[in-house]
C-alpha atoms as a PDB file:
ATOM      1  CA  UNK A   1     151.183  76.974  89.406  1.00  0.00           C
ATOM      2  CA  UNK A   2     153.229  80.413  89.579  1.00  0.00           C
ATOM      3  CA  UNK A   3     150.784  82.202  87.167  1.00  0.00           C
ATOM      4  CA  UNK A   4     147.827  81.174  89.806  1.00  0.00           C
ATOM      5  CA  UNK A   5     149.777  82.767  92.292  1.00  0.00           C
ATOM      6  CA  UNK A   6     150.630  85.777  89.999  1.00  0.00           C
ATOM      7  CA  UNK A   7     146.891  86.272  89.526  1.00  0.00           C
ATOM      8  CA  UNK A   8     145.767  85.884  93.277  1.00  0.00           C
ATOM      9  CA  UNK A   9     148.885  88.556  94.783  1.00  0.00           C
ATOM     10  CA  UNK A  10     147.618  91.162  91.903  1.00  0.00           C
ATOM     11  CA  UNK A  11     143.773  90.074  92.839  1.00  0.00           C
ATOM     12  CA  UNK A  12     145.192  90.858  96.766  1.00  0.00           C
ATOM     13  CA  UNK A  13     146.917  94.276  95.644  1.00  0.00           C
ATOM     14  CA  UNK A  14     143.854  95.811  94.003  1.00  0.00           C
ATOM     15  CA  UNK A  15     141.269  94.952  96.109  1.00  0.00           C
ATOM     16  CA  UNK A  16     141.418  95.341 100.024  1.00  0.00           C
ATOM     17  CA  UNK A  17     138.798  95.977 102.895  1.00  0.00           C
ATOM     18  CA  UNK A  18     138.999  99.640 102.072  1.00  0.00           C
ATOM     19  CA  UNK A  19     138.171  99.090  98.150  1.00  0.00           C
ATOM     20  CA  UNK A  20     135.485  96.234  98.481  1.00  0.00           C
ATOM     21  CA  UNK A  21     132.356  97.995  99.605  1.00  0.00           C
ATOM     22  CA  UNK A  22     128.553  97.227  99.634  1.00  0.00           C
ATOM     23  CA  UNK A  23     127.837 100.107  96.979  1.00  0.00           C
ATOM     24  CA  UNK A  24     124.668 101.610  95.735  1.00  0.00           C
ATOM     25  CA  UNK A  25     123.016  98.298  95.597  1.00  0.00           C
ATOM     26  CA  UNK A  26     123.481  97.423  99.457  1.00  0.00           C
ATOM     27  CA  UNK A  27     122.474 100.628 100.185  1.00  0.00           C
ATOM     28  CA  UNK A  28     119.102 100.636  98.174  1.00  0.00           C
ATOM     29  CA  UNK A  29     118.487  96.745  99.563  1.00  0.00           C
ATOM     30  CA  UNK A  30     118.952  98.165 103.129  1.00  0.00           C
ATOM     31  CA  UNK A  31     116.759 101.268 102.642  1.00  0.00           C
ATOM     32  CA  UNK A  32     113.899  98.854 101.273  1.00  0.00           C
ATOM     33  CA  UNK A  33     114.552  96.497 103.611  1.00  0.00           C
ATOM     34  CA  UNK A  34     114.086  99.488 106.711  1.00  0.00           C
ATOM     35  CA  UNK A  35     110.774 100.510 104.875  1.00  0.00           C
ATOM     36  CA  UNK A  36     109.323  97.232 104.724  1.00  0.00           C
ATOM     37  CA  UNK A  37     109.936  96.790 108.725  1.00  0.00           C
ATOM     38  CA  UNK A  38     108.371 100.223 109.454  1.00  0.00           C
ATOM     39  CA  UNK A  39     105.235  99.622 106.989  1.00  0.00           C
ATOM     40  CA  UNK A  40     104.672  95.992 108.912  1.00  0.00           C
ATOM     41  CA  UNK A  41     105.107  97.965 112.261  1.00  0.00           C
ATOM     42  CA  UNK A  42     102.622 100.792 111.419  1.00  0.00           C
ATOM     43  CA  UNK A  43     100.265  97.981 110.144  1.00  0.00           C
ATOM     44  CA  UNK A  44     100.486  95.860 113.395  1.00  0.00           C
ATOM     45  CA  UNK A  45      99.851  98.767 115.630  1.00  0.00           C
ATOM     46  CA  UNK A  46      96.901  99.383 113.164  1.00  0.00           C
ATOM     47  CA  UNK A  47      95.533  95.968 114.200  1.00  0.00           C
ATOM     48  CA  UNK A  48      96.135  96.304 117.592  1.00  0.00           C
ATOM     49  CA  UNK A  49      94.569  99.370 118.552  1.00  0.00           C
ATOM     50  CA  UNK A  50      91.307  97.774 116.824  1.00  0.00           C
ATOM     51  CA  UNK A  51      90.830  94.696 119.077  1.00  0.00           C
ATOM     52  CA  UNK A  52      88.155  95.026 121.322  1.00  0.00           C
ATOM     53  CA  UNK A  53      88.539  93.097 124.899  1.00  0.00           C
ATOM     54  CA  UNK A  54      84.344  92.495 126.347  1.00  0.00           C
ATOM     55  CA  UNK A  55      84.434  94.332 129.914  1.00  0.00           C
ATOM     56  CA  UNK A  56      83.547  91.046 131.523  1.00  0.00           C
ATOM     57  CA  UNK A  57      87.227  89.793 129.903  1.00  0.00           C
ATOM     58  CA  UNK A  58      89.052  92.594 131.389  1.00  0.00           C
ATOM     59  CA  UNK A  59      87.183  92.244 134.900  1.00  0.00           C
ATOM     60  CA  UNK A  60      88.182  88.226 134.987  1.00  0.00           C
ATOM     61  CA  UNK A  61      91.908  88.951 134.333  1.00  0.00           C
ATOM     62  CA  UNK A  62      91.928  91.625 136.304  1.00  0.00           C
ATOM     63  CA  UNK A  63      90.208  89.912 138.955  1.00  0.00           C
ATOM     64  CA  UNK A  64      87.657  91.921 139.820  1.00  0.00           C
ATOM     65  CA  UNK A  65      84.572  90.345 138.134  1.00  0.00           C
ATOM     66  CA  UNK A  66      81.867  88.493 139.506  1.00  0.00           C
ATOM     67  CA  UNK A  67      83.113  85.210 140.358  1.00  0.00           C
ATOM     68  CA  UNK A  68      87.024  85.628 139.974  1.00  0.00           C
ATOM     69  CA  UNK A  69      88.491  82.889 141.264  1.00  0.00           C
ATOM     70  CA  UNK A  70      85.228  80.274 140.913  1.00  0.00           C
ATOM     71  CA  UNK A  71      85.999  79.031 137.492  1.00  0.00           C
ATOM     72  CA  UNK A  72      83.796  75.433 138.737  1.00  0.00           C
ATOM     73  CA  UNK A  73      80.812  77.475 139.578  1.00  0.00           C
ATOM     74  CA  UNK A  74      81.084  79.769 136.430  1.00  0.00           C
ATOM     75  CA  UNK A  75      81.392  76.471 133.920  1.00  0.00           C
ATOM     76  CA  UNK A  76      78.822  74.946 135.792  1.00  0.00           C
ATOM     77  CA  UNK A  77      75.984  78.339 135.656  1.00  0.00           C
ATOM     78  CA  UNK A  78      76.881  78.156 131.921  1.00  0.00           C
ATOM     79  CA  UNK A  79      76.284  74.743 131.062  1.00  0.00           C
ATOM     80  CA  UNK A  80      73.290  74.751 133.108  1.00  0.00           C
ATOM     81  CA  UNK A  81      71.917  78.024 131.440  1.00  0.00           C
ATOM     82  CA  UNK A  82      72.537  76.614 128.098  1.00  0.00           C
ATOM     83  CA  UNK A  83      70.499  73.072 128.640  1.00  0.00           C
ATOM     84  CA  UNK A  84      67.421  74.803 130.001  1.00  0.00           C
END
């Protein structure tokens, strides 16, 4: 029992928060770690700016389309339209 706590007060002496650091691996990890996030935002922003929104979508959630706010007479013009 005293050599195991022998070994774990010289274990305390030489390392310390000041000698136990992340190192050159952390450092690389973190670096790939901040591309990877900045590739997936570029990419996502990519896709976004491509999606294409009909002018008749923007009008109804703007509110400003023909029959905003008659979503009854709308469902029933296109089910009729589409059984003729």
């Amino acid at each position: 029992m005293d050599d195991m706590s022998d070994r774990l007060s010289l274990a305390a002496q030489r390392l310390n928060e000041y000698t136990v650091t992340p190192g050159v691996l952390g450092f690389i990890v973190f670096a790939v770690l901040g591309v990877a996030v900045w590739v997936l935002l570029k990419s996502m922003s990519r896709h976004l700016g491509r999606i294409s929104v009909k002018d008749e979508t923007k009008d109804e959630i703007e509110g400003t389309g023909e029959g905003a706010g008659e979503p009854e007479k709308a469902a029933s013009a296109a089910s009729g339209s589409s059984s003729a």
